[in-house]
Protein backbone atom coordinates (compact mmCIF):
# COMPACT_ATOMS: atom_id res chain seq x y z
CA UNK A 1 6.34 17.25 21.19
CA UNK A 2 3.91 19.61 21.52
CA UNK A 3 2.32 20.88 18.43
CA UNK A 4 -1.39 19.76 18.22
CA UNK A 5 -1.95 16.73 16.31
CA UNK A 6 -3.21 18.26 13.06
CA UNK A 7 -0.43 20.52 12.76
CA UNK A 8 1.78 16.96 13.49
CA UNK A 9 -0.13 15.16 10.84
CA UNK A 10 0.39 18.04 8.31
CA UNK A 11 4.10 18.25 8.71
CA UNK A 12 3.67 14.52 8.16
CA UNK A 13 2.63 14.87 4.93
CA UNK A 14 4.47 17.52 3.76
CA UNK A 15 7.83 15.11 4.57
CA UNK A 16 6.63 12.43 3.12
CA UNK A 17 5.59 14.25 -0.09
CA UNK A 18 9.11 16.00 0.01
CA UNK A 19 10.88 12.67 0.69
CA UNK A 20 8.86 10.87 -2.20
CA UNK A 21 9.04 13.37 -4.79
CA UNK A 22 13.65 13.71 -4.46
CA UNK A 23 13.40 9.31 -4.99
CA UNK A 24 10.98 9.50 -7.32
CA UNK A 25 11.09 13.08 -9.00
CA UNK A 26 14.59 13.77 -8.82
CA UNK A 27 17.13 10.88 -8.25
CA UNK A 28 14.85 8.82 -11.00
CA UNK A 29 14.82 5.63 -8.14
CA UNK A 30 12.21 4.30 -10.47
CA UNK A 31 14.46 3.89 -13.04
CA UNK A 32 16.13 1.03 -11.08
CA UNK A 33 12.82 -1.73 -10.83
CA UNK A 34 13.18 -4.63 -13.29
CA UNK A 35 8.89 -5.37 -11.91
CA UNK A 36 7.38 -2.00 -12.65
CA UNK A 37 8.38 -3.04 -16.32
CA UNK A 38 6.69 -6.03 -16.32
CA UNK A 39 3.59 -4.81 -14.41
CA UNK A 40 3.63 -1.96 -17.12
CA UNK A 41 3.71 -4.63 -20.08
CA UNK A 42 1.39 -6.78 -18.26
CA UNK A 43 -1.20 -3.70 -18.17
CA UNK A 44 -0.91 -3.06 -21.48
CA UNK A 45 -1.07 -6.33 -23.03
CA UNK A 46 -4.27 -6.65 -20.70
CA UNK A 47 -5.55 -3.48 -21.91
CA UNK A 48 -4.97 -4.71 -25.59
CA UNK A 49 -5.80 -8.19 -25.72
CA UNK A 50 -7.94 -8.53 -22.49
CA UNK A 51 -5.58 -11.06 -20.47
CA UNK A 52 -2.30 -10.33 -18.73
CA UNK A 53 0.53 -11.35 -20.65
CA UNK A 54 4.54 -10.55 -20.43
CA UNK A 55 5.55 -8.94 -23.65
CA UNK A 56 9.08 -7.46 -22.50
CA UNK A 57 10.52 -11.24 -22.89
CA UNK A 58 11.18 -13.41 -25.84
CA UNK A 59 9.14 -15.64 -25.85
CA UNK A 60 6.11 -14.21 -24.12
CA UNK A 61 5.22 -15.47 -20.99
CA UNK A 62 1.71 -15.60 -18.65
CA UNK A 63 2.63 -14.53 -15.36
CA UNK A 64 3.12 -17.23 -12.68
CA UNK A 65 1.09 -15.71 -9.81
CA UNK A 66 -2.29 -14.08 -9.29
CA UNK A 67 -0.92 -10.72 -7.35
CA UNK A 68 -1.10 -8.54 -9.95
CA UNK A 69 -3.45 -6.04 -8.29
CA UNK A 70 -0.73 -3.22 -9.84
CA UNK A 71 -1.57 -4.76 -13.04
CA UNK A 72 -5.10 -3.86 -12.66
CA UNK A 73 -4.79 -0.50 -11.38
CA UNK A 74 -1.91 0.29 -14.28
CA UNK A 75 -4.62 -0.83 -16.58
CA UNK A 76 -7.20 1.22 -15.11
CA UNK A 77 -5.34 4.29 -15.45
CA UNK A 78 -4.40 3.23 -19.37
CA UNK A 79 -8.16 4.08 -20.07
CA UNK A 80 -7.28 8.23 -19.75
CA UNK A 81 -3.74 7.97 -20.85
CA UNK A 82 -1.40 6.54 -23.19
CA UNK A 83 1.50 8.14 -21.45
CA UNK A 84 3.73 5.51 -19.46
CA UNK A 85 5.13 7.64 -17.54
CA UNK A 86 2.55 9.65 -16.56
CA UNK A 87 0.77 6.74 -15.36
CA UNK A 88 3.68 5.50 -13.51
CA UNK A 89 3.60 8.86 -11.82
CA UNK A 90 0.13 8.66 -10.96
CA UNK A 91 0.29 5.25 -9.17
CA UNK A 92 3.92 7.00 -7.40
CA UNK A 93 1.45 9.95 -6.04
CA UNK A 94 -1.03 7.10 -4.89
CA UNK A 95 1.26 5.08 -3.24
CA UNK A 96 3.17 8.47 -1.53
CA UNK A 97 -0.61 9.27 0.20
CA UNK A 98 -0.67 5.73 0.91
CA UNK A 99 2.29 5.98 2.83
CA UNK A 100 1.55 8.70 4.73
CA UNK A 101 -2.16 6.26 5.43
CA UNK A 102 -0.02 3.25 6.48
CA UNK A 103 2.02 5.96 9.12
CA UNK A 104 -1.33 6.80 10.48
CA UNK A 105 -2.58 3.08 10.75
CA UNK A 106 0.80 2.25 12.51
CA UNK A 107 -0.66 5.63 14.86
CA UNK A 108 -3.65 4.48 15.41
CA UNK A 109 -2.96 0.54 16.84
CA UNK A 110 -0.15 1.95 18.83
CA UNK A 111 -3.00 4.15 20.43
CA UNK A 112 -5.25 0.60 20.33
CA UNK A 113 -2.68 -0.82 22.13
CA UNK A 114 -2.03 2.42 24.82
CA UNK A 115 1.46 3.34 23.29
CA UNK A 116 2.36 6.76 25.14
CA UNK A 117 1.21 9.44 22.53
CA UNK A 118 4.78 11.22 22.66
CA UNK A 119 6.65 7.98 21.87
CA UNK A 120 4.17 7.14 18.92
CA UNK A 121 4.52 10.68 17.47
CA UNK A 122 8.35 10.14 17.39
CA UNK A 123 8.10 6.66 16.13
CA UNK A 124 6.14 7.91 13.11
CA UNK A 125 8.46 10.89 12.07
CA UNK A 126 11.65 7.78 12.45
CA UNK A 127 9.56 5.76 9.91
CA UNK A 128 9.03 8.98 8.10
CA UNK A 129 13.02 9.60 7.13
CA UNK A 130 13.39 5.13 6.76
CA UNK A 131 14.89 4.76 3.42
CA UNK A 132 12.65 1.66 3.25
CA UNK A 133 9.60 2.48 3.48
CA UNK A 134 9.92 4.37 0.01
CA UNK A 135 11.62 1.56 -1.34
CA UNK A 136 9.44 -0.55 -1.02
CA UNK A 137 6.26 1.01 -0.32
CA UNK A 138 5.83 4.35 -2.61
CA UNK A 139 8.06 2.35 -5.73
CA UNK A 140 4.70 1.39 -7.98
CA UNK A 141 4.61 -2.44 -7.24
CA UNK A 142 1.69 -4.36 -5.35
CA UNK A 143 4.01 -3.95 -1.89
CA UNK A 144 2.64 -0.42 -0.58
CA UNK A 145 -0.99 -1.43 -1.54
CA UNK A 146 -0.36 -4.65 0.54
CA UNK A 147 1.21 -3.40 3.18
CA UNK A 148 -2.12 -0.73 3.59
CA UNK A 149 -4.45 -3.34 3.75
CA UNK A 150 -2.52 -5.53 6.06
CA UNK A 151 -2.31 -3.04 8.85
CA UNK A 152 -5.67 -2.31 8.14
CA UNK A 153 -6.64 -5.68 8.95
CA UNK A 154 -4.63 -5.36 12.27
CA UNK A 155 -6.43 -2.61 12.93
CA UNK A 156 -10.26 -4.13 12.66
CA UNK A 157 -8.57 -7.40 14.60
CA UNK A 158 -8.09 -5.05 17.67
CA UNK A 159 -10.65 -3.32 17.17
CA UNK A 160 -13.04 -6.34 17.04
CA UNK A 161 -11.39 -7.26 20.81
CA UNK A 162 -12.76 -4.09 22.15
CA UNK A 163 -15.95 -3.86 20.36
CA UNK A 164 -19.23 -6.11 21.07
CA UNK A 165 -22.74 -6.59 19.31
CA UNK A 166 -23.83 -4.73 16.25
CA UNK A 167 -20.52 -2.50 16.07
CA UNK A 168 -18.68 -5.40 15.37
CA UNK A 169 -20.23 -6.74 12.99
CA UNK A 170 -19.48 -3.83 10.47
CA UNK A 171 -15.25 -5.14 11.08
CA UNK A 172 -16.24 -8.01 10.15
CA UNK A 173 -18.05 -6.37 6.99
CA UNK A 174 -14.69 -4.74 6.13
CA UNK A 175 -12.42 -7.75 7.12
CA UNK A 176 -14.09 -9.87 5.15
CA UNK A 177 -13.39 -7.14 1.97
CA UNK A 178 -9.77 -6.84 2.93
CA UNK A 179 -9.39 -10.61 2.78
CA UNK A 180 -10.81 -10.58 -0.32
CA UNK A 181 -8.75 -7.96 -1.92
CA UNK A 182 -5.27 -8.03 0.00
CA UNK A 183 -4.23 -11.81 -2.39
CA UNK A 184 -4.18 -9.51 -5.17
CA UNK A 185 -1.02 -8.20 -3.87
CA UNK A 186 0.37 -10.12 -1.98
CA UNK A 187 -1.19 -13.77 -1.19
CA UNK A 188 0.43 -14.66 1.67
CA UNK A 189 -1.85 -11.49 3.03
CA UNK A 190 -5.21 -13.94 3.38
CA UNK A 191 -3.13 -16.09 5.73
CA UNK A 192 -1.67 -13.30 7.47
CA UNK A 193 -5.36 -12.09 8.33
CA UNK A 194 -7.24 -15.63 9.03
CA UNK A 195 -4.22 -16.52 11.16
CA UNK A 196 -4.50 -13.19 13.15
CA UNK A 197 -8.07 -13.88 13.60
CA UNK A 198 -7.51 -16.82 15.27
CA UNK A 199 -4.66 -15.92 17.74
CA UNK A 200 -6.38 -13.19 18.72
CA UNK A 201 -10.00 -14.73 19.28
């Protein structure tokens, strides 16, 4: 591979925008997500009423888990528009430049860890064309957020090994955020991190 690495990071993001916008754009994928409903009913009854509440079933319910950062963020964006959709597409166009963040975290600890730069390049244009990752991480649920933040995390972990006196205390700084943040999409995130923390101090 030998195109210089902001011409590779450019072609990067025109795939991925490409890739996301035929799921998302023109198959409908969306279409097929039982939870984007309920995070959508969730943010409205919350921007209504104040508190997140399930109005698409009969009767309505409270939802059984705190990892509704989507729900927030859905709600956020109801304060400039009432359109649905358009705020569904919104959070899609977040999450798609999210993915392309998460390929250049997974870049950036393979260089931590002295992965060959060749070999990480083609790594991250095989993630590029997974199916999965757009499944799962550009469909508007709390999973591509998550995911971000996780890596993230692994990132500042490594990056804590190699670092020493006042440098690493702002990883620390941003850690601590991330730990603080990441249960609103996923909780099993906060044990993720303090149990990374440990192994690898």
């Amino acid at each position: 591979i030998c195109m210089t690495i902001n011409k590779y990071w450019i072609s990067i993001f025109l795939l991925v925008s490409i890739i996301s916008f035929y799921y998302f754009g023109i198959t409908g994928y969306i279409y097929y997500f039982n939870d984007v409903y309920a995070y959508l009913s969730y943010a409205e009854n919350f921007y209504n009423q104040g508190y997140i509440y399930d109005i698409t079933t009969l009767p309505g319910t409270a939802p059984i888990t705190p990892q509704n950062g989507i729900v927030l963020i859905y709600a956020g964006l109801r304060l400039f528009t009432e359109d649905i959709l358009s705020i569904v597409q919104i959070v899609i166009g977040l999450l798609t430049i999210n993915l392309i963040f998460i390929f250049y975290i997974i870049y950036k600890i393979g260089k931590l860890l002295e992965i060959e730069e060749n070999i990480l390049r083609l790594f991250i244009i095989s993630l590029v064309f997974s199916f999965y990752f757009y499944a799962y991480y550009v469909t508007p649920t709390n999973d591509g957020f998550y995911i971000s933040l996780f890596l993230l995390s692994i990132y500042l972990i490594l990056k804590l090994i190699q670092e020493n006196g006042q440098e690493s205390k702002k990883y620390w700084i941003y850690l601590f955020f991330i730990s603080i943040t990441v249960p609103l999409f996923r909780l099993q995130g906060m044990i993720e991190i303090i149990a990374s923390v440990i192994v690898f101090n």
